[in-house]
C-alpha atoms as a PDB file:
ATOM      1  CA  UNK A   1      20.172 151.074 106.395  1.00  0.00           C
ATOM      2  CA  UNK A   2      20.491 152.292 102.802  1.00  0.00           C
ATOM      3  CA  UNK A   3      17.248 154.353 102.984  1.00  0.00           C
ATOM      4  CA  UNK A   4      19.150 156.782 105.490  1.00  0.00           C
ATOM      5  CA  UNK A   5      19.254 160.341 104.215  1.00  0.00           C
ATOM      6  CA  UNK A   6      22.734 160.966 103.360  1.00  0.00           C
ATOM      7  CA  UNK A   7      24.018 157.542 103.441  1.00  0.00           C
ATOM      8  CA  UNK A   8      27.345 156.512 101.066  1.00  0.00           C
ATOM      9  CA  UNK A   9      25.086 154.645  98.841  1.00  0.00           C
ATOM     10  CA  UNK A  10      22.808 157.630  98.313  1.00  0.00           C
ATOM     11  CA  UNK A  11      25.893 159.713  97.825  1.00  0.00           C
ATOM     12  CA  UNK A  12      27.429 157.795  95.696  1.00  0.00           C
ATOM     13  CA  UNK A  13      23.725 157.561  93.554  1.00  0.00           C
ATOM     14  CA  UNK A  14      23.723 160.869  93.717  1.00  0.00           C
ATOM     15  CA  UNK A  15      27.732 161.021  92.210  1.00  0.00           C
ATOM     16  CA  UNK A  16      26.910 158.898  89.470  1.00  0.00           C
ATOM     17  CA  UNK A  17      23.932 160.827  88.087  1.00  0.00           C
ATOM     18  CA  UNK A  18      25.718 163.807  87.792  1.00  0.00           C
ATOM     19  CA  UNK A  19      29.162 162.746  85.980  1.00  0.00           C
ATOM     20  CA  UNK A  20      26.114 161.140  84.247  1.00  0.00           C
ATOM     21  CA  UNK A  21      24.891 164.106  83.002  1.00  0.00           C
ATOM     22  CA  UNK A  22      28.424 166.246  82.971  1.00  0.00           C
ATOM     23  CA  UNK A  23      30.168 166.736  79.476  1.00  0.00           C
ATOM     24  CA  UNK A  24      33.764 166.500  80.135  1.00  0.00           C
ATOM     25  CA  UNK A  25      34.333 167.892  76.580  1.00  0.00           C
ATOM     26  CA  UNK A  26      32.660 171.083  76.682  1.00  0.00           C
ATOM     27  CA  UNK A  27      33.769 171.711  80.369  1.00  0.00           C
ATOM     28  CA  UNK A  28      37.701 171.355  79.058  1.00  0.00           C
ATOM     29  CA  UNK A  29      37.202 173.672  76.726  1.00  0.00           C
ATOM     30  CA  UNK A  30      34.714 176.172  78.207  1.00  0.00           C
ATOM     31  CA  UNK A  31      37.524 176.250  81.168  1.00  0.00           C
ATOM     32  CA  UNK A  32      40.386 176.535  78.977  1.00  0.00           C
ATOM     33  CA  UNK A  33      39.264 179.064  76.573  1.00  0.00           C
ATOM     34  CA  UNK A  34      37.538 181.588  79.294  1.00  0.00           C
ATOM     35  CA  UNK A  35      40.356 181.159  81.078  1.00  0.00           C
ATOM     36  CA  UNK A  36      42.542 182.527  78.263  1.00  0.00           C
ATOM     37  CA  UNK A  37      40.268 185.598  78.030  1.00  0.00           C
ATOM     38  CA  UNK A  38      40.289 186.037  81.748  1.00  0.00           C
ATOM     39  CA  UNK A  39      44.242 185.701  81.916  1.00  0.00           C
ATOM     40  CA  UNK A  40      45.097 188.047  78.869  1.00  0.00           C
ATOM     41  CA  UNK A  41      42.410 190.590  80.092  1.00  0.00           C
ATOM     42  CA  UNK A  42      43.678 190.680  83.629  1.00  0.00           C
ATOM     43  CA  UNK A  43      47.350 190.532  82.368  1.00  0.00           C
ATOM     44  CA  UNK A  44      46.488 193.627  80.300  1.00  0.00           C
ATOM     45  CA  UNK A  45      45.428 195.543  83.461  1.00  0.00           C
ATOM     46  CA  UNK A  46      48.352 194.605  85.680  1.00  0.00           C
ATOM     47  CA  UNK A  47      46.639 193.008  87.955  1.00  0.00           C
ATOM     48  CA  UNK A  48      47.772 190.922  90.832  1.00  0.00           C
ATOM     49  CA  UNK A  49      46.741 187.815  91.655  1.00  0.00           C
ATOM     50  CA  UNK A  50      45.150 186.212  88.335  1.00  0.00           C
ATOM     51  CA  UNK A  51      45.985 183.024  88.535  1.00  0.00           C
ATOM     52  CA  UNK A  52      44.101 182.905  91.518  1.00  0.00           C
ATOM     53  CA  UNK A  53      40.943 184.616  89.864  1.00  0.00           C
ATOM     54  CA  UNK A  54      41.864 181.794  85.770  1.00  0.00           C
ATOM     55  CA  UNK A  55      41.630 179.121  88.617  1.00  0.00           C
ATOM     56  CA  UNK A  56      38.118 180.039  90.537  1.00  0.00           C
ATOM     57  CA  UNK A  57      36.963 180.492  86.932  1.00  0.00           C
ATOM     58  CA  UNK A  58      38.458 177.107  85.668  1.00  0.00           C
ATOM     59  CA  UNK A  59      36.609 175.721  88.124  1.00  0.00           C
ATOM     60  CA  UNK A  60      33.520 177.251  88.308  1.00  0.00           C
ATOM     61  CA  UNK A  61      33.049 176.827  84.095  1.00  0.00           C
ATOM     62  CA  UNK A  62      34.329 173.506  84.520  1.00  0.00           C
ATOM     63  CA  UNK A  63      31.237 172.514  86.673  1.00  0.00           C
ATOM     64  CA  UNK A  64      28.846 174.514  84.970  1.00  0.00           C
ATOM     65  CA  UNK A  65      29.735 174.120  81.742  1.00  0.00           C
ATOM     66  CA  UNK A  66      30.030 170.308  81.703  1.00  0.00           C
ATOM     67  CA  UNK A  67      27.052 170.362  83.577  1.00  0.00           C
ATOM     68  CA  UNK A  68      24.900 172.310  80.943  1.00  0.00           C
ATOM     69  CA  UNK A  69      26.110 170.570  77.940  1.00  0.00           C
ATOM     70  CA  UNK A  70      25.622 167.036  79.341  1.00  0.00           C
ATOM     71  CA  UNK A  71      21.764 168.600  80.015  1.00  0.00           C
ATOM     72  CA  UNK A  72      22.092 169.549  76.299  1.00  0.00           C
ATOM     73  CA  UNK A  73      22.923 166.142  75.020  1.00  0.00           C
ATOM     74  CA  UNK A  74      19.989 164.545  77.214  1.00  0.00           C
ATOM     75  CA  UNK A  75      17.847 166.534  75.296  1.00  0.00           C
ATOM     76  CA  UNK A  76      19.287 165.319  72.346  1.00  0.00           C
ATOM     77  CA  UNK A  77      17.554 161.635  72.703  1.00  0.00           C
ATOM     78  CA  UNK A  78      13.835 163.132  73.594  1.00  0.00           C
ATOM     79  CA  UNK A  79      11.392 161.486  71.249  1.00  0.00           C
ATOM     80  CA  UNK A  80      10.515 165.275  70.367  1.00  0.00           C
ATOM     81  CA  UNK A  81      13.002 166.674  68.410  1.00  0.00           C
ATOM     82  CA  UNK A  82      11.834 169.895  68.278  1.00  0.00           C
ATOM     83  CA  UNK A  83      11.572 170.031  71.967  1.00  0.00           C
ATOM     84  CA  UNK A  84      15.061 168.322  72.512  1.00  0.00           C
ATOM     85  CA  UNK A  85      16.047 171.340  70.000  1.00  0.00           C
ATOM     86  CA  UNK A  86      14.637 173.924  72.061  1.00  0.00           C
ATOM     87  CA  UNK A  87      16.168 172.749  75.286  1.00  0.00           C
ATOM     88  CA  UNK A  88      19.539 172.862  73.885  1.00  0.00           C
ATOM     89  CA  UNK A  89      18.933 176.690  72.121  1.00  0.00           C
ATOM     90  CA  UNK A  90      16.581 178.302  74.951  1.00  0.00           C
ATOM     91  CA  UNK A  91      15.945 176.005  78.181  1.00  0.00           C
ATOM     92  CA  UNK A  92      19.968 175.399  79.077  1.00  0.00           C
ATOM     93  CA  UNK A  93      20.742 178.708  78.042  1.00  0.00           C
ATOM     94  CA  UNK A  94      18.001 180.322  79.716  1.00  0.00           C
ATOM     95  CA  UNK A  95      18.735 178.319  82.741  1.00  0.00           C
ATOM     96  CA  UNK A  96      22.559 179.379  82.429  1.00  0.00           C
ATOM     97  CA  UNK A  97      21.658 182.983  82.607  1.00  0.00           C
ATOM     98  CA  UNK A  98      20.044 182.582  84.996  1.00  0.00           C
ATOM     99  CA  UNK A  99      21.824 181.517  87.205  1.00  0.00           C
ATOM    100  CA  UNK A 100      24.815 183.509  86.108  1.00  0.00           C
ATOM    101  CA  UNK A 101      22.781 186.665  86.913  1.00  0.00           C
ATOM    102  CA  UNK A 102      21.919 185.033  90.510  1.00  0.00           C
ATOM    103  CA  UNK A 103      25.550 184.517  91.163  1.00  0.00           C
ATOM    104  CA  UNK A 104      26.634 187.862  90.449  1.00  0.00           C
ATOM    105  CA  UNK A 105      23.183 188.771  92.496  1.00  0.00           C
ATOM    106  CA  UNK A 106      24.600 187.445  95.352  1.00  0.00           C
ATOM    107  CA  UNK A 107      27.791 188.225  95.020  1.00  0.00           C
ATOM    108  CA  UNK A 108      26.440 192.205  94.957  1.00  0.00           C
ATOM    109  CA  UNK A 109      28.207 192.251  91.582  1.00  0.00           C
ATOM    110  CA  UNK A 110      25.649 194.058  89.221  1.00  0.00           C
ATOM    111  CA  UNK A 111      26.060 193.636  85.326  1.00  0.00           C
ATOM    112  CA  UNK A 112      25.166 196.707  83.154  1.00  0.00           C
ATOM    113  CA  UNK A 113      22.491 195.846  80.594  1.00  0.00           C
ATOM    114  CA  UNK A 114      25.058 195.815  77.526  1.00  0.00           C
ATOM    115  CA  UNK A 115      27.112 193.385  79.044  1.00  0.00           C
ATOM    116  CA  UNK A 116      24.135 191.392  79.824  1.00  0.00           C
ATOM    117  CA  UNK A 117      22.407 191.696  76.451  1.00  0.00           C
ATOM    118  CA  UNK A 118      26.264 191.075  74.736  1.00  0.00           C
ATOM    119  CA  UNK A 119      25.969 188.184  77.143  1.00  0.00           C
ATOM    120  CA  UNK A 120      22.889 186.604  75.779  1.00  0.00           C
ATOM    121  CA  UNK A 121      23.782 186.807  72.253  1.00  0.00           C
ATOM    122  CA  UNK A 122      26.936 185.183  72.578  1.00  0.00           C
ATOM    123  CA  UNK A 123      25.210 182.574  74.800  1.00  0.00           C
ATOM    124  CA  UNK A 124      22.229 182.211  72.022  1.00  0.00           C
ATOM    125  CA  UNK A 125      24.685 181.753  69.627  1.00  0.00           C
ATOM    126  CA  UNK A 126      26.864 179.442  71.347  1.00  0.00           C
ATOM    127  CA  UNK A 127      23.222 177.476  72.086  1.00  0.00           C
ATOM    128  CA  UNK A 128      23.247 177.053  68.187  1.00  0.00           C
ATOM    129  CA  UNK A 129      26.412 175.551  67.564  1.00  0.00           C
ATOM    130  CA  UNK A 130      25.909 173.253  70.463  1.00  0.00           C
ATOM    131  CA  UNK A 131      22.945 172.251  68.604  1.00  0.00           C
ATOM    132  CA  UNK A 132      24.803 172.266  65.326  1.00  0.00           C
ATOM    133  CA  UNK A 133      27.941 170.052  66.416  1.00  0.00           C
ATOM    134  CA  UNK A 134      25.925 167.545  68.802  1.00  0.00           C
ATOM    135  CA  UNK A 135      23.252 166.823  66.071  1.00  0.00           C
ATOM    136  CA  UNK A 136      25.979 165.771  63.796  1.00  0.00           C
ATOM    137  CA  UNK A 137      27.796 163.520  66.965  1.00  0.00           C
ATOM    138  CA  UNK A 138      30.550 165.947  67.825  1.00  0.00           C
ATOM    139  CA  UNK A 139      31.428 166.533  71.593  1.00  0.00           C
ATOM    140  CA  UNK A 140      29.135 164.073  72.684  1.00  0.00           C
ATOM    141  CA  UNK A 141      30.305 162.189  75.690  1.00  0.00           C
ATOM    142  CA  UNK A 142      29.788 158.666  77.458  1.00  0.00           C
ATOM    143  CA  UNK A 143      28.578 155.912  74.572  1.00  0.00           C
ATOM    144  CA  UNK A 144      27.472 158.491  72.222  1.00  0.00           C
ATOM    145  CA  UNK A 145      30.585 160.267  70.879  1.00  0.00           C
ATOM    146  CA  UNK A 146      34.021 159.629  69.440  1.00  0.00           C
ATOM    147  CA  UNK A 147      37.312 161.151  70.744  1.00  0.00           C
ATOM    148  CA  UNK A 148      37.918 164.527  71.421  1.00  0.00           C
ATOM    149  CA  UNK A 149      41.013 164.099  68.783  1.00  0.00           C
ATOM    150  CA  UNK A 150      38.452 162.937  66.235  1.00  0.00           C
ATOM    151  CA  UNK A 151      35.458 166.213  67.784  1.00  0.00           C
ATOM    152  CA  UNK A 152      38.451 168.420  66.762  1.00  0.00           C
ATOM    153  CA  UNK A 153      39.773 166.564  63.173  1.00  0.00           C
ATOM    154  CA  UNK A 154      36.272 167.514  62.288  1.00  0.00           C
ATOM    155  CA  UNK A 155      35.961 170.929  63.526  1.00  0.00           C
ATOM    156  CA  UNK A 156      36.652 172.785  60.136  1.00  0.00           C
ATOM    157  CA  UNK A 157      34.018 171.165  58.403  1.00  0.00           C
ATOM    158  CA  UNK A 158      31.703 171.607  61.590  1.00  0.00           C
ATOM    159  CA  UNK A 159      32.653 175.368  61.757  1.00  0.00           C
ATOM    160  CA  UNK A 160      31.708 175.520  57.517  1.00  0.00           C
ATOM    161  CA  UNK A 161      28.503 173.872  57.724  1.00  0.00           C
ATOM    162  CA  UNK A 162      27.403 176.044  61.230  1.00  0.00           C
ATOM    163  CA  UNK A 163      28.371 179.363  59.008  1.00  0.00           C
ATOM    164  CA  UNK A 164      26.969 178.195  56.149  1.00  0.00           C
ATOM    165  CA  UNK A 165      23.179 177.212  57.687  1.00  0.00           C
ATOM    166  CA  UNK A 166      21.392 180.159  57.421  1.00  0.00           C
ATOM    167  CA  UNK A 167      22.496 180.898  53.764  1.00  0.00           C
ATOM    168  CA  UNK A 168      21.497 177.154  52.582  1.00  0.00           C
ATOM    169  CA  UNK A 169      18.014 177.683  54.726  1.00  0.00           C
ATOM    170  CA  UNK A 170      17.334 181.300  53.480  1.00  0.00           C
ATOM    171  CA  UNK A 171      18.304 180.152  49.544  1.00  0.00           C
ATOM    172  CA  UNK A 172      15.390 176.587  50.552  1.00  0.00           C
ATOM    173  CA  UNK A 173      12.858 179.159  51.594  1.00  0.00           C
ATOM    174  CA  UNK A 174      13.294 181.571  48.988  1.00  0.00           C
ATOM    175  CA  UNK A 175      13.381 178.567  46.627  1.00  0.00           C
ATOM    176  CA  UNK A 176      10.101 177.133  48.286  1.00  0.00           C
ATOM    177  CA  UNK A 177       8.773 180.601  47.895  1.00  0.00           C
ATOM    178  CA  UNK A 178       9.116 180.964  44.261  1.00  0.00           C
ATOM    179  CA  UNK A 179       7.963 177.711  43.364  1.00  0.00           C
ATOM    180  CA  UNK A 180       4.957 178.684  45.384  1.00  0.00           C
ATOM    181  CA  UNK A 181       4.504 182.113  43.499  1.00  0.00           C
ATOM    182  CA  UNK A 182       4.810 180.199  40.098  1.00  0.00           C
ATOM    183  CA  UNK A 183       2.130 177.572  40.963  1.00  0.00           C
ATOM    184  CA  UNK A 184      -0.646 180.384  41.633  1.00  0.00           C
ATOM    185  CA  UNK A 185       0.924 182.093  38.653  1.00  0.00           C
ATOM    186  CA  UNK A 186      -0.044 178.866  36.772  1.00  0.00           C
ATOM    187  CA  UNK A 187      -3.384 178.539  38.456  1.00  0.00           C
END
């Protein structure tokens, strides 16, 4: 009886993988903080109706978002680090995109190319500081992370050290670089 396609227990397997996968964190604040851009840019035009349109987005980021970042922090624990790190920077991302341009697709909504490209750097970006805040245990959900209190207590310093990365790699490499000039200058 429990082998039935579309039985309760299936369901319910089914319910339990994905709030398995779903990262309440970065849904709450992927919702809230679109939102906020959706409300003050719609309030600016005069529009009617917003709260309808800040709720369909709640929603819909919500779900996606949550969705995406728990796929992020699976990749996380893969043996591979490199590919758990390029999951989280180009797979999710990529797959996000994807299926943001298939939504508006079907919705006969076409995107002009700036907004898309504008789009993808923000999203590529975004990708990084996932990377950046997860790798150090921040906004990790289920057994692996802390409270959200404590995520945001260490936000400054998370915000500082994501900034700060490419000057500390750049000054390693040109560092690296030198010493390797001065070695064949030796030689």
């Amino acid at each position: 009886m429990n082998t039935v396609a579309g039985s309760p227990l299936i369901a319910q397997g089914v319910l339990s993988r994905f709030i398995s996968y779903w990262n309440w964190k970065c849904a709450l604040l992927s919702a809230t903080v679109r939102s906020i851009v959706y409300l003050a840019a719609l309030a600016h035009t005069g529009r009617r109706g917003c709260l309808s349109i800040v709720l369909v987005e709640m929603a819909y980021v919500a779900l996606t978002a949550g969705l995406y970042a728990g796929m992020q922090q699976k990749a996380l624990g893969l043996r591979n680090r490199l590919v758990g790190n390029l999951i989280v920077v180009v797979g999710v991302p990529s797959l996000a995109q994807f299926m943001d341009w298939l939504a508006h697709r079907v919705a006969g909504a076409a995107v002009p190319g700036k907004a898309t490209l504008a789009v993808c750097i923000f999203t590529i970006l975004s990708a990084l500081f996932h990377l950046h805040v997860m790798r150090r245990g921040a906004f990790l959900t289920n057994r692996c992370g802390c409270s959200l209190i404590e995520d945001f207590r260490r936000m400054p310093r998370l915000i500082a050290g994501f900034v700060a990365a490419p000057v500390v790699y750049l000054s390693a490499l040109t560092a690296r670089l030198n010493r390797g000039i001065e070695s064949e200058a030796i030689s």
